[in-house]
PDB file of N, CA and C in Angstrom:
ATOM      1  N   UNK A   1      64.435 -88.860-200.246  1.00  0.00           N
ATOM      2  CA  UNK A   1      63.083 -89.326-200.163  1.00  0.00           C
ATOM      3  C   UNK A   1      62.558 -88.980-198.776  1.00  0.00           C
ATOM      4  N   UNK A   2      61.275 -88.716-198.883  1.00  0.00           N
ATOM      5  CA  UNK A   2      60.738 -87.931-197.583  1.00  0.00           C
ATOM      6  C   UNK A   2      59.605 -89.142-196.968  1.00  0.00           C
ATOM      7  N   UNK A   3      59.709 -89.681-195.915  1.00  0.00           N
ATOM      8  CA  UNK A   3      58.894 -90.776-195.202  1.00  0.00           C
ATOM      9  C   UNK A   3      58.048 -90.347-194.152  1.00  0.00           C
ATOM     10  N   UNK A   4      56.922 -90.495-193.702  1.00  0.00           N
ATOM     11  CA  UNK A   4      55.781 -89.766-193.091  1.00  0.00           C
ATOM     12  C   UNK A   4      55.895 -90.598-192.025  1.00  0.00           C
ATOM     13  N   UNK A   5      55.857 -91.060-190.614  1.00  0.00           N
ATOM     14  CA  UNK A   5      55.998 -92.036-190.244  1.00  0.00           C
ATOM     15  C   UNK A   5      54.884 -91.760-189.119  1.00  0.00           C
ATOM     16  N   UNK A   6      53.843 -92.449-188.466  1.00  0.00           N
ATOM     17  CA  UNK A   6      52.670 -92.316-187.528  1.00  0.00           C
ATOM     18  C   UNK A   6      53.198 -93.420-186.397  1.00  0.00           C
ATOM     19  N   UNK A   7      53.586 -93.030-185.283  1.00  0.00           N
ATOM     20  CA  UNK A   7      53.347 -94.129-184.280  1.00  0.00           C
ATOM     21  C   UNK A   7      52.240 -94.324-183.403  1.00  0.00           C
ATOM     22  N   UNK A   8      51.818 -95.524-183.013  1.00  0.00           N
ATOM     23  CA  UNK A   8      50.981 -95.998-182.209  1.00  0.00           C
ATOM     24  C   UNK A   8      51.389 -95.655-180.896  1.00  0.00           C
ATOM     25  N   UNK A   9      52.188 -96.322-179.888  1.00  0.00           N
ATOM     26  CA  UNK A   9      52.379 -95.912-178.589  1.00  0.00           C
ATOM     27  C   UNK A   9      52.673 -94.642-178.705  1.00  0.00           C
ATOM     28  N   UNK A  10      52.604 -93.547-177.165  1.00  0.00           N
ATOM     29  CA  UNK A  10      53.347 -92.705-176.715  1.00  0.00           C
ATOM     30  C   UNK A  10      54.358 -93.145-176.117  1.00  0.00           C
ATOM     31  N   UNK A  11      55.318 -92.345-176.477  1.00  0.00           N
ATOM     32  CA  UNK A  11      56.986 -92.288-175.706  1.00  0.00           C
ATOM     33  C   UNK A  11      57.364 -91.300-175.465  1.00  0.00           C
ATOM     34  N   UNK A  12      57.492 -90.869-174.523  1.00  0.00           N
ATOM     35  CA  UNK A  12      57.690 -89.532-173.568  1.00  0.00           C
ATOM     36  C   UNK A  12      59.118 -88.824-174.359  1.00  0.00           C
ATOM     37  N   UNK A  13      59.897 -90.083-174.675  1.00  0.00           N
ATOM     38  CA  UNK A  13      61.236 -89.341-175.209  1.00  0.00           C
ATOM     39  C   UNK A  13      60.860 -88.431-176.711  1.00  0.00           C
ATOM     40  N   UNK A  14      60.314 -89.262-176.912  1.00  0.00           N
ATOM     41  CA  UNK A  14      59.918 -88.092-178.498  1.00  0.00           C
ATOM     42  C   UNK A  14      58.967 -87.088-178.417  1.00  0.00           C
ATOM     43  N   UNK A  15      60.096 -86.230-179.143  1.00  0.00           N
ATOM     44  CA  UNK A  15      59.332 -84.707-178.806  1.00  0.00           C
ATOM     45  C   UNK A  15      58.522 -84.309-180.328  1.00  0.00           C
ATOM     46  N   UNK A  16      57.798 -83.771-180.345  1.00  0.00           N
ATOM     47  CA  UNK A  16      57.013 -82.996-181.581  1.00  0.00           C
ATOM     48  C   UNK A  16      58.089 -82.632-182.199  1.00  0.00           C
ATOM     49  N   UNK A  17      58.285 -83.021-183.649  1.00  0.00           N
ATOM     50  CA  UNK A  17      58.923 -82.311-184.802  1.00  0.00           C
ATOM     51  C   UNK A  17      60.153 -83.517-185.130  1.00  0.00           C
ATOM     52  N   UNK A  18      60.513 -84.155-184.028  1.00  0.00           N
ATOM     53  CA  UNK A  18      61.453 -85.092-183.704  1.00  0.00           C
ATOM     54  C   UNK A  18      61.741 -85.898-185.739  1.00  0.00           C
ATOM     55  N   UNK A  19      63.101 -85.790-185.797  1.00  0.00           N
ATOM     56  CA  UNK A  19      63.196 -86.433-187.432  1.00  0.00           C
ATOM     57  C   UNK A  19      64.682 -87.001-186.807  1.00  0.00           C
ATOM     58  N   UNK A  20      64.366 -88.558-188.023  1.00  0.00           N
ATOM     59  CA  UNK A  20      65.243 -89.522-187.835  1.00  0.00           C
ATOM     60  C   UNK A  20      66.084 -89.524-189.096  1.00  0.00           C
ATOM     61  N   UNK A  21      66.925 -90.485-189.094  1.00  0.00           N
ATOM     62  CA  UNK A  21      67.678 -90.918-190.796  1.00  0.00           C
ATOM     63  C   UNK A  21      67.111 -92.401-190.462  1.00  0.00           C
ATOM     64  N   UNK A  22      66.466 -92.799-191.458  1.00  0.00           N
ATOM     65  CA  UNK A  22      66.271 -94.432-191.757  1.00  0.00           C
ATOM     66  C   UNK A  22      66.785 -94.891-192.877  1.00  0.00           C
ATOM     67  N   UNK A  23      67.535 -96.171-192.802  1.00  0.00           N
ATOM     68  CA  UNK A  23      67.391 -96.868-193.962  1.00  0.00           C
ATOM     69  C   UNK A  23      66.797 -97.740-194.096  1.00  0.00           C
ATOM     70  N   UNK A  24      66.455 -97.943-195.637  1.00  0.00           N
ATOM     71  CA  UNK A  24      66.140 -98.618-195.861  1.00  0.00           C
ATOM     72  C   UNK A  24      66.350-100.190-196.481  1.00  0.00           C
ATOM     73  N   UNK A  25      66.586-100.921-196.010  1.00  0.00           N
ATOM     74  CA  UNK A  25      66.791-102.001-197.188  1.00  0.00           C
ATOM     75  C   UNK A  25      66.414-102.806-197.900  1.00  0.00           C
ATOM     76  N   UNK A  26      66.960-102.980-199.265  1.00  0.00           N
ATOM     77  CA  UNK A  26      66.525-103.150-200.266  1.00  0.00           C
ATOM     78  C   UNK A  26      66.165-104.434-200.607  1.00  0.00           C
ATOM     79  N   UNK A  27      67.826-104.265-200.695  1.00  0.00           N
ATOM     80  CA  UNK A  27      68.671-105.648-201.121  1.00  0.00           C
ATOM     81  C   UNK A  27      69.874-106.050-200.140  1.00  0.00           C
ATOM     82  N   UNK A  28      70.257-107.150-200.153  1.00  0.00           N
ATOM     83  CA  UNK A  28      71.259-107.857-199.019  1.00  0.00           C
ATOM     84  C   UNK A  28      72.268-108.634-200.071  1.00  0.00           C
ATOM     85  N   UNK A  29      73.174-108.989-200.160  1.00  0.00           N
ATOM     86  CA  UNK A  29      74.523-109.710-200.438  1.00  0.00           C
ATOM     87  C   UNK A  29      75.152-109.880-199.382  1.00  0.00           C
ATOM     88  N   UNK A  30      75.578-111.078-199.834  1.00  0.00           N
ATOM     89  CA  UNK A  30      76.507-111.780-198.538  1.00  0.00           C
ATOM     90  C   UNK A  30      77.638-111.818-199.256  1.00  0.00           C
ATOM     91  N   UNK A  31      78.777-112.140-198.871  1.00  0.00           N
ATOM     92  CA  UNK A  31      80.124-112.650-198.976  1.00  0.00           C
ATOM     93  C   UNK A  31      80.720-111.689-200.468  1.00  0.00           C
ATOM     94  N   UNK A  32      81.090-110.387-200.114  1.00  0.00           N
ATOM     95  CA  UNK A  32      80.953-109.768-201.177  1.00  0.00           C
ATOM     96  C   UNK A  32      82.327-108.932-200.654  1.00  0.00           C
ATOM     97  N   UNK A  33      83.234-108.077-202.072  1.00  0.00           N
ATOM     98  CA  UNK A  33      84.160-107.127-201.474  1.00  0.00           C
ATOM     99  C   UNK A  33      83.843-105.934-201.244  1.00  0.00           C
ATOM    100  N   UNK A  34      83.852-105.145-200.166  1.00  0.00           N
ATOM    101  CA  UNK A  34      83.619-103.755-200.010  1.00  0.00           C
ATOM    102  C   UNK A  34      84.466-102.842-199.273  1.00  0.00           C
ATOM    103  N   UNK A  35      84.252-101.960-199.485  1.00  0.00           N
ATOM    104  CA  UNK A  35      84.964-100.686-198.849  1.00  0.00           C
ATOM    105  C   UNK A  35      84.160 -99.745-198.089  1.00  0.00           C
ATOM    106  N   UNK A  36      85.034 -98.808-196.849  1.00  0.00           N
ATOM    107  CA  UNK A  36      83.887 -97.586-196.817  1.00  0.00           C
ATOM    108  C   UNK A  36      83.863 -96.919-197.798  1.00  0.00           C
ATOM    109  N   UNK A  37      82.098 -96.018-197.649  1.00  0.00           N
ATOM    110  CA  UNK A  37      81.426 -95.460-198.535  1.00  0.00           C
ATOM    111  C   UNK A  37      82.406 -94.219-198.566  1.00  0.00           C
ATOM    112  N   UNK A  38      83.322 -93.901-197.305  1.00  0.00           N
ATOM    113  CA  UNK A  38      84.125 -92.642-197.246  1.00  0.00           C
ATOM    114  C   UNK A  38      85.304 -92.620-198.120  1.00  0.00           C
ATOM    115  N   UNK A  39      85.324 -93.822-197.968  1.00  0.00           N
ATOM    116  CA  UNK A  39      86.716 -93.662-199.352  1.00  0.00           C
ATOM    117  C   UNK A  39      86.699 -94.200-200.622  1.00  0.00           C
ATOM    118  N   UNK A  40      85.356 -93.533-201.272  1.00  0.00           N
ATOM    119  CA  UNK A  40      85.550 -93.737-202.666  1.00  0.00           C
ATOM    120  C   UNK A  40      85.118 -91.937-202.649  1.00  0.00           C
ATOM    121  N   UNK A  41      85.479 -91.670-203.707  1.00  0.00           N
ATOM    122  CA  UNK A  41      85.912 -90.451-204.476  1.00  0.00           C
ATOM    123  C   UNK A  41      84.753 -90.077-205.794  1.00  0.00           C
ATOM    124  N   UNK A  42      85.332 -88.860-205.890  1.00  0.00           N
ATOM    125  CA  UNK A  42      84.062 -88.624-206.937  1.00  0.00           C
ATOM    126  C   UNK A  42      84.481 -89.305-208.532  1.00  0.00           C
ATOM    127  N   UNK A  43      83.258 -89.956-208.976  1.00  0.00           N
ATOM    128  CA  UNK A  43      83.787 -90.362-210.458  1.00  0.00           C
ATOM    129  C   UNK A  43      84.083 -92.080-209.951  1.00  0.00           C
ATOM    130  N   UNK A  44      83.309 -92.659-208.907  1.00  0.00           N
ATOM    131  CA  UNK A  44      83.959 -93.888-208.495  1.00  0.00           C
ATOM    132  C   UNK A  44      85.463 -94.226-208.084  1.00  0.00           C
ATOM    133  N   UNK A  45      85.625 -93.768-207.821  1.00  0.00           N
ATOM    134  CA  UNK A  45      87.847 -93.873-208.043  1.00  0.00           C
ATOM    135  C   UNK A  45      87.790 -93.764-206.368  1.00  0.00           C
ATOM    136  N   UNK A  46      89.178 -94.146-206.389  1.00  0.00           N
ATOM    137  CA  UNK A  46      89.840 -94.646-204.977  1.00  0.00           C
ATOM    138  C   UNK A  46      90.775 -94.818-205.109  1.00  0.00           C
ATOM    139  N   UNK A  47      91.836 -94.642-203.898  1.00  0.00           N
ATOM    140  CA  UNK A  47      93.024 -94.623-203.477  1.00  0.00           C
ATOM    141  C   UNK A  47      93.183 -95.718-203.118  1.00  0.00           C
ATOM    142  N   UNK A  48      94.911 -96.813-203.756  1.00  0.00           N
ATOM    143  CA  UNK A  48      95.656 -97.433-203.378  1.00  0.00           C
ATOM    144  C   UNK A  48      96.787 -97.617-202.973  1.00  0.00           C
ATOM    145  N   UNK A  49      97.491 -98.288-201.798  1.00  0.00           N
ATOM    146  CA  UNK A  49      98.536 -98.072-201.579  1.00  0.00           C
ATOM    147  C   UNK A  49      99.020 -98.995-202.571  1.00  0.00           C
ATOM    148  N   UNK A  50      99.995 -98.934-203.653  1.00  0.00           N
ATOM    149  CA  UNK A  50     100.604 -99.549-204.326  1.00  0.00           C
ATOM    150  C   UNK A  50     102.659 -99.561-204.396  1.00  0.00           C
ATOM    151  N   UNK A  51     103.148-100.353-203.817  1.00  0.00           N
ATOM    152  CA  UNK A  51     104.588-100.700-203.591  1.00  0.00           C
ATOM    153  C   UNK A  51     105.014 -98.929-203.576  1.00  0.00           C
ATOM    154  N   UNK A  52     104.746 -98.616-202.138  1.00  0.00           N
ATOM    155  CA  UNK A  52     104.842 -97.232-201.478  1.00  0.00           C
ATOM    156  C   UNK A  52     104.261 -95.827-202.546  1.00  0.00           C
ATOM    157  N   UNK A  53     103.661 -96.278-203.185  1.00  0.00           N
ATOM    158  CA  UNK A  53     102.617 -95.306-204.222  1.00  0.00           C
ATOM    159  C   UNK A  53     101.554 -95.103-203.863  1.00  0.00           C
ATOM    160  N   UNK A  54     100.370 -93.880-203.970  1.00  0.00           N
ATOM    161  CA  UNK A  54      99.137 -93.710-204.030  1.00  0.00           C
ATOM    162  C   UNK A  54      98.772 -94.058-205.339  1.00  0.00           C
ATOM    163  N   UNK A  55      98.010 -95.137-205.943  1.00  0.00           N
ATOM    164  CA  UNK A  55      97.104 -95.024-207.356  1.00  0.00           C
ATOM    165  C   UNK A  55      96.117 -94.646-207.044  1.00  0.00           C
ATOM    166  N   UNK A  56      95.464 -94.267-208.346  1.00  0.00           N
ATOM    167  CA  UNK A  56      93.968 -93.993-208.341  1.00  0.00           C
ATOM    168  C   UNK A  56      93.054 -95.241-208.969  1.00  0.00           C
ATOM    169  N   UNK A  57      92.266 -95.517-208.626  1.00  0.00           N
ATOM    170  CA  UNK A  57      91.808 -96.720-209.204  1.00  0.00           C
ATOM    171  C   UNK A  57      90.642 -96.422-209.310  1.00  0.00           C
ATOM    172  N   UNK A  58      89.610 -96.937-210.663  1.00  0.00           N
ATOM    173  CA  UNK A  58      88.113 -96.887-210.677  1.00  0.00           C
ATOM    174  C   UNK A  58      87.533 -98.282-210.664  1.00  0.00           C
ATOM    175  N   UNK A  59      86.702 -97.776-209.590  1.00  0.00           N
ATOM    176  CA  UNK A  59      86.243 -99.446-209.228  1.00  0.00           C
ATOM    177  C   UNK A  59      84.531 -99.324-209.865  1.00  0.00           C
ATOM    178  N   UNK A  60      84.135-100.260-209.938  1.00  0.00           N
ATOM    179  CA  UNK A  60      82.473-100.690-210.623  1.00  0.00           C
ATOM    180  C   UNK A  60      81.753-100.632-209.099  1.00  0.00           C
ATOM    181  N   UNK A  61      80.744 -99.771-208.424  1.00  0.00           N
ATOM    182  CA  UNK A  61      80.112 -99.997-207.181  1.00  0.00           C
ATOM    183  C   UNK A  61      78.879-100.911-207.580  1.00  0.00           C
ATOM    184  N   UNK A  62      78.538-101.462-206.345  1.00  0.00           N
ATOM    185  CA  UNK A  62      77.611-102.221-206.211  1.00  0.00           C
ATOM    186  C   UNK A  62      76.578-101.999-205.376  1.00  0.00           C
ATOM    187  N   UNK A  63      75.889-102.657-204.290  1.00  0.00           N
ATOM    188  CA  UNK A  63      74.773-101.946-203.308  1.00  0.00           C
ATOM    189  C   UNK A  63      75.717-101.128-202.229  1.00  0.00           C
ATOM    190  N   UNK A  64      75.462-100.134-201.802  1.00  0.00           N
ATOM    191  CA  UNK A  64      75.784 -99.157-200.622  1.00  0.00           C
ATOM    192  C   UNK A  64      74.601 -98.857-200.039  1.00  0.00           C
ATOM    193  N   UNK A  65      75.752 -98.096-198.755  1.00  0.00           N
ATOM    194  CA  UNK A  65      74.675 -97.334-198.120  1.00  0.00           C
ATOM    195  C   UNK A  65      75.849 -96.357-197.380  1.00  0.00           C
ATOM    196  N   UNK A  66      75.574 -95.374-196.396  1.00  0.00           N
ATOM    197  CA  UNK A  66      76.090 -95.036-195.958  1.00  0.00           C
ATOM    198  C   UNK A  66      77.729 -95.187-194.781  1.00  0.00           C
ATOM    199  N   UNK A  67      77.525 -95.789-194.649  1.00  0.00           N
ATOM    200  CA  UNK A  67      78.531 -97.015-194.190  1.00  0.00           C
ATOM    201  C   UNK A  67      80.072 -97.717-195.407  1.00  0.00           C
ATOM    202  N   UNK A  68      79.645 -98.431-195.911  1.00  0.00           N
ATOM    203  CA  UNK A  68      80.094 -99.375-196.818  1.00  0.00           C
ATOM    204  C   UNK A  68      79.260 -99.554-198.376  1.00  0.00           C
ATOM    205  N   UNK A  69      80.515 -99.819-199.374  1.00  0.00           N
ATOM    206  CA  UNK A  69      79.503-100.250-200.982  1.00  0.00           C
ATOM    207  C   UNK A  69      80.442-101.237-201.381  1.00  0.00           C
ATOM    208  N   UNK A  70      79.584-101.922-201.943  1.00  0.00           N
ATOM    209  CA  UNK A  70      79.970-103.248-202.073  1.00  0.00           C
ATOM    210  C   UNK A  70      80.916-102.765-203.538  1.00  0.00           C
ATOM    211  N   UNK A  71      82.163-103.625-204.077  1.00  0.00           N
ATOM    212  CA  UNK A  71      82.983-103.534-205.068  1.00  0.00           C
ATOM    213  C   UNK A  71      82.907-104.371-206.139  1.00  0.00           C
ATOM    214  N   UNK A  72      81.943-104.220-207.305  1.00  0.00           N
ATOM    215  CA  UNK A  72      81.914-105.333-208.478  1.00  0.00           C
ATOM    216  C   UNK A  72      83.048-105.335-209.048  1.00  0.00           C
ATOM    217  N   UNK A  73      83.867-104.625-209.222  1.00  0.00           N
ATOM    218  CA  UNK A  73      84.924-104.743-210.413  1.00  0.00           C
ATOM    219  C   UNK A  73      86.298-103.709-209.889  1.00  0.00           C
ATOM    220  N   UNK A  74      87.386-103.722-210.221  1.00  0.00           N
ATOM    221  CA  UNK A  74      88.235-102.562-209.533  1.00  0.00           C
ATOM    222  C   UNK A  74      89.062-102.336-208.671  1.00  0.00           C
ATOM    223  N   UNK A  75      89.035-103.803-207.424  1.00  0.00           N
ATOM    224  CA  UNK A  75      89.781-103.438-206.797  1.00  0.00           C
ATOM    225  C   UNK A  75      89.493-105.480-206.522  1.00  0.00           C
ATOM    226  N   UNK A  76      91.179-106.000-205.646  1.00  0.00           N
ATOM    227  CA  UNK A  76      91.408-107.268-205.421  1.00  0.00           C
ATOM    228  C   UNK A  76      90.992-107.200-204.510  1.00  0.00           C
ATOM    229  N   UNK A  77      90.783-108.488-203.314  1.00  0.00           N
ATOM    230  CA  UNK A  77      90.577-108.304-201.873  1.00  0.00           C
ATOM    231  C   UNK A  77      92.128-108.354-201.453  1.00  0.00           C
ATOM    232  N   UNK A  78      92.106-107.642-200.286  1.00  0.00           N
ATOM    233  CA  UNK A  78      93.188-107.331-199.594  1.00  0.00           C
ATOM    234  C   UNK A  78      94.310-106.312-199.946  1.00  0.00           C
ATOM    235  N   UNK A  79      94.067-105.649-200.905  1.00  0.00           N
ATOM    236  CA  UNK A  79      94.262-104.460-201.747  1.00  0.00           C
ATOM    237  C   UNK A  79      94.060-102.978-200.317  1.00  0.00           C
ATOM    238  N   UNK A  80      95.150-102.499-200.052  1.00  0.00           N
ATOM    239  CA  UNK A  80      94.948-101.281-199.143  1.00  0.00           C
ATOM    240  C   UNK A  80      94.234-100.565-199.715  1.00  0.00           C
ATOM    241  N   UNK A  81      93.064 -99.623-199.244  1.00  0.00           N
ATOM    242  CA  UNK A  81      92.428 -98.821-199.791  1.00  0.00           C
ATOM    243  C   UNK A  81      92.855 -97.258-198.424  1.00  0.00           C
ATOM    244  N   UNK A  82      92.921 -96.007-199.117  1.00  0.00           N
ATOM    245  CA  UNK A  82      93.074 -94.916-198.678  1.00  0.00           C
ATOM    246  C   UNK A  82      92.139 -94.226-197.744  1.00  0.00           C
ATOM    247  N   UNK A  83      91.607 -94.598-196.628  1.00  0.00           N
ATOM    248  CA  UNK A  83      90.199 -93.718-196.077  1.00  0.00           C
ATOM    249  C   UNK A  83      90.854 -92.406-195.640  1.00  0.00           C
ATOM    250  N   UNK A  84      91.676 -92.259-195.593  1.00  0.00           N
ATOM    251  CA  UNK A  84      92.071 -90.642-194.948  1.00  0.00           C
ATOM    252  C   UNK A  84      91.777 -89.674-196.230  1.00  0.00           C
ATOM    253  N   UNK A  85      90.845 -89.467-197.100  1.00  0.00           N
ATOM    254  CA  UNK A  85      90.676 -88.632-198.330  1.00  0.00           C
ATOM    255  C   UNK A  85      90.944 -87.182-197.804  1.00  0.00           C
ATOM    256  N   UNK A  86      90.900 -87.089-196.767  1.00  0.00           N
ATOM    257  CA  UNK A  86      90.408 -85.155-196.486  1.00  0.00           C
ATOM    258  C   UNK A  86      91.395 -84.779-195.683  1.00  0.00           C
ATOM    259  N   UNK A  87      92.630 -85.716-196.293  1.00  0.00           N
ATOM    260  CA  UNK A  87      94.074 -84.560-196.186  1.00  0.00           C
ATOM    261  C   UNK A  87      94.343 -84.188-197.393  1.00  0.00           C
ATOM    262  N   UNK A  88      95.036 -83.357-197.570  1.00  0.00           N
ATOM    263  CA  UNK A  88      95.626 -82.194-198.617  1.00  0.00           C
ATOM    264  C   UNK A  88      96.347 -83.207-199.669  1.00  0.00           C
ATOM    265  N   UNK A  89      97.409 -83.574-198.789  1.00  0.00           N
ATOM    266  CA  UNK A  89      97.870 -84.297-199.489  1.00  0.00           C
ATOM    267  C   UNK A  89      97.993 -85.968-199.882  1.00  0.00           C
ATOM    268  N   UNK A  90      97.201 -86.212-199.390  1.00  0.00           N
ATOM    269  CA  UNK A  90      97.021 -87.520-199.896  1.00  0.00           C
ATOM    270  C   UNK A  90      96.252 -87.207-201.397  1.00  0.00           C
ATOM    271  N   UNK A  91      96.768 -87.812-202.655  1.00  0.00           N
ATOM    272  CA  UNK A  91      96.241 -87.436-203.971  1.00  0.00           C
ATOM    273  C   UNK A  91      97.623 -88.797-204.506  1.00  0.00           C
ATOM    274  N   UNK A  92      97.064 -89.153-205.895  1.00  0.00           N
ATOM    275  CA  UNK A  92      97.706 -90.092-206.765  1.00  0.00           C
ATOM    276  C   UNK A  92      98.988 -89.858-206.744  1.00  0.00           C
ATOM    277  N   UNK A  93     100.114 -90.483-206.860  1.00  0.00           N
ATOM    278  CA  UNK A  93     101.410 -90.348-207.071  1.00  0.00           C
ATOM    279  C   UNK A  93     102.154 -90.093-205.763  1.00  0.00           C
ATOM    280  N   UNK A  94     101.213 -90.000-204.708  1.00  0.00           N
ATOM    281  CA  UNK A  94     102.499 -89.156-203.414  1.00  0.00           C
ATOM    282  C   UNK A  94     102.420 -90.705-202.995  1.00  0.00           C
ATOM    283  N   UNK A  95     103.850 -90.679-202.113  1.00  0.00           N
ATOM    284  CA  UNK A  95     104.628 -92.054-201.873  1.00  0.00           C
ATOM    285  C   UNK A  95     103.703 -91.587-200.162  1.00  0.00           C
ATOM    286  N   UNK A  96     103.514 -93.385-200.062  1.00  0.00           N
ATOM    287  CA  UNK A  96     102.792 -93.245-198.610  1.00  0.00           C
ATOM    288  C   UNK A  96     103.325 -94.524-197.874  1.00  0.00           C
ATOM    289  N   UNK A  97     103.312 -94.587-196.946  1.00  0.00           N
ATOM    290  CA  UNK A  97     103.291 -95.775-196.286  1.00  0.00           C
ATOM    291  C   UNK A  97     102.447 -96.284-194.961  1.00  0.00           C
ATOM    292  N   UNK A  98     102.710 -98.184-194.490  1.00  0.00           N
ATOM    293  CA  UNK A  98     101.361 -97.553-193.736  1.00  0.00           C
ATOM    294  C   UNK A  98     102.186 -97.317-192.580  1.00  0.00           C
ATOM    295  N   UNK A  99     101.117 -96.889-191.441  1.00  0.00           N
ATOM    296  CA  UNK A  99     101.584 -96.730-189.658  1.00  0.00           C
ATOM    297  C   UNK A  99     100.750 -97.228-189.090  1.00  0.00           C
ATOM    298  N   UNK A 100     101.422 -98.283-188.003  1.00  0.00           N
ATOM    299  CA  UNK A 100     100.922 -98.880-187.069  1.00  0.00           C
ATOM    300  C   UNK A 100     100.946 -97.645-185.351  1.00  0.00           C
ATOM    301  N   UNK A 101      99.750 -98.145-184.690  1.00  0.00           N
ATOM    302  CA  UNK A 101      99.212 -97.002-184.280  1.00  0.00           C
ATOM    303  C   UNK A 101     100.132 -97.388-183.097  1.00  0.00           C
ATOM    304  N   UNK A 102     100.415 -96.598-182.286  1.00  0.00           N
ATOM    305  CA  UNK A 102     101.714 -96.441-181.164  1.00  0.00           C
ATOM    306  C   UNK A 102     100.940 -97.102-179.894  1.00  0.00           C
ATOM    307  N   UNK A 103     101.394 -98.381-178.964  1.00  0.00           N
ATOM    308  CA  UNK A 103     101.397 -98.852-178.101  1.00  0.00           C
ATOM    309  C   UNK A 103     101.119 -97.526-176.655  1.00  0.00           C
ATOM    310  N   UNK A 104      99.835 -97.842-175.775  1.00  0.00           N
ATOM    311  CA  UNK A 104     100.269 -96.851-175.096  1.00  0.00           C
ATOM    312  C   UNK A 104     100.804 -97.728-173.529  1.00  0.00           C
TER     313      UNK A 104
END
């Protein structure tokens, strides 16, 4: 969607042609389960760590945005979810475990 936007003051920082990303919002929910928006998959589905397994799971989405989408159906709370999607091998069935990040 394309938004026209006119401001009143001048601000020296904005230059002619200058384009933003806005959101918008819609709708709000409170106290709800969600995930990042990065780790759901195409077709709704998502990665779980399940007793050292990757599943695939299809969850029901709810409001998103870029960030985070809320989870109607599909997944428990406290359920590991997979955000590393854009390794090779992370995919259903490969045995994973987690890692705690190294003390420096």
């Amino acid at each position: 969607m394309e938004i026209e936007v006119e401001l009143d003051a001048h601000d020296e920082r904005l230059l002619p042609g200058t384009s933003a990303d806005v959101e918008i919002i819609l709708r709000v929910r409170e106290d709800v389960l969600r995930v990042p928006t990065a780790a759901i998959m195409e077709g709704n589905k998502t990665l779980v760590l399940d007793d050292g397994e990757l599943v695939e799971r299809e969850l029901t989405p709810g409001l998103r945005n870029w960030d985070f989408t809320e989870v109607v159906s599909g997944l428990e709370e406290g359920e590991l979810v997979v955000t590393s999607l854009d390794r090779e091998e992370v995919e259903a069935g490969a045995r994973a475990e987690i890692s705690e990040d190294e003390e420096d």
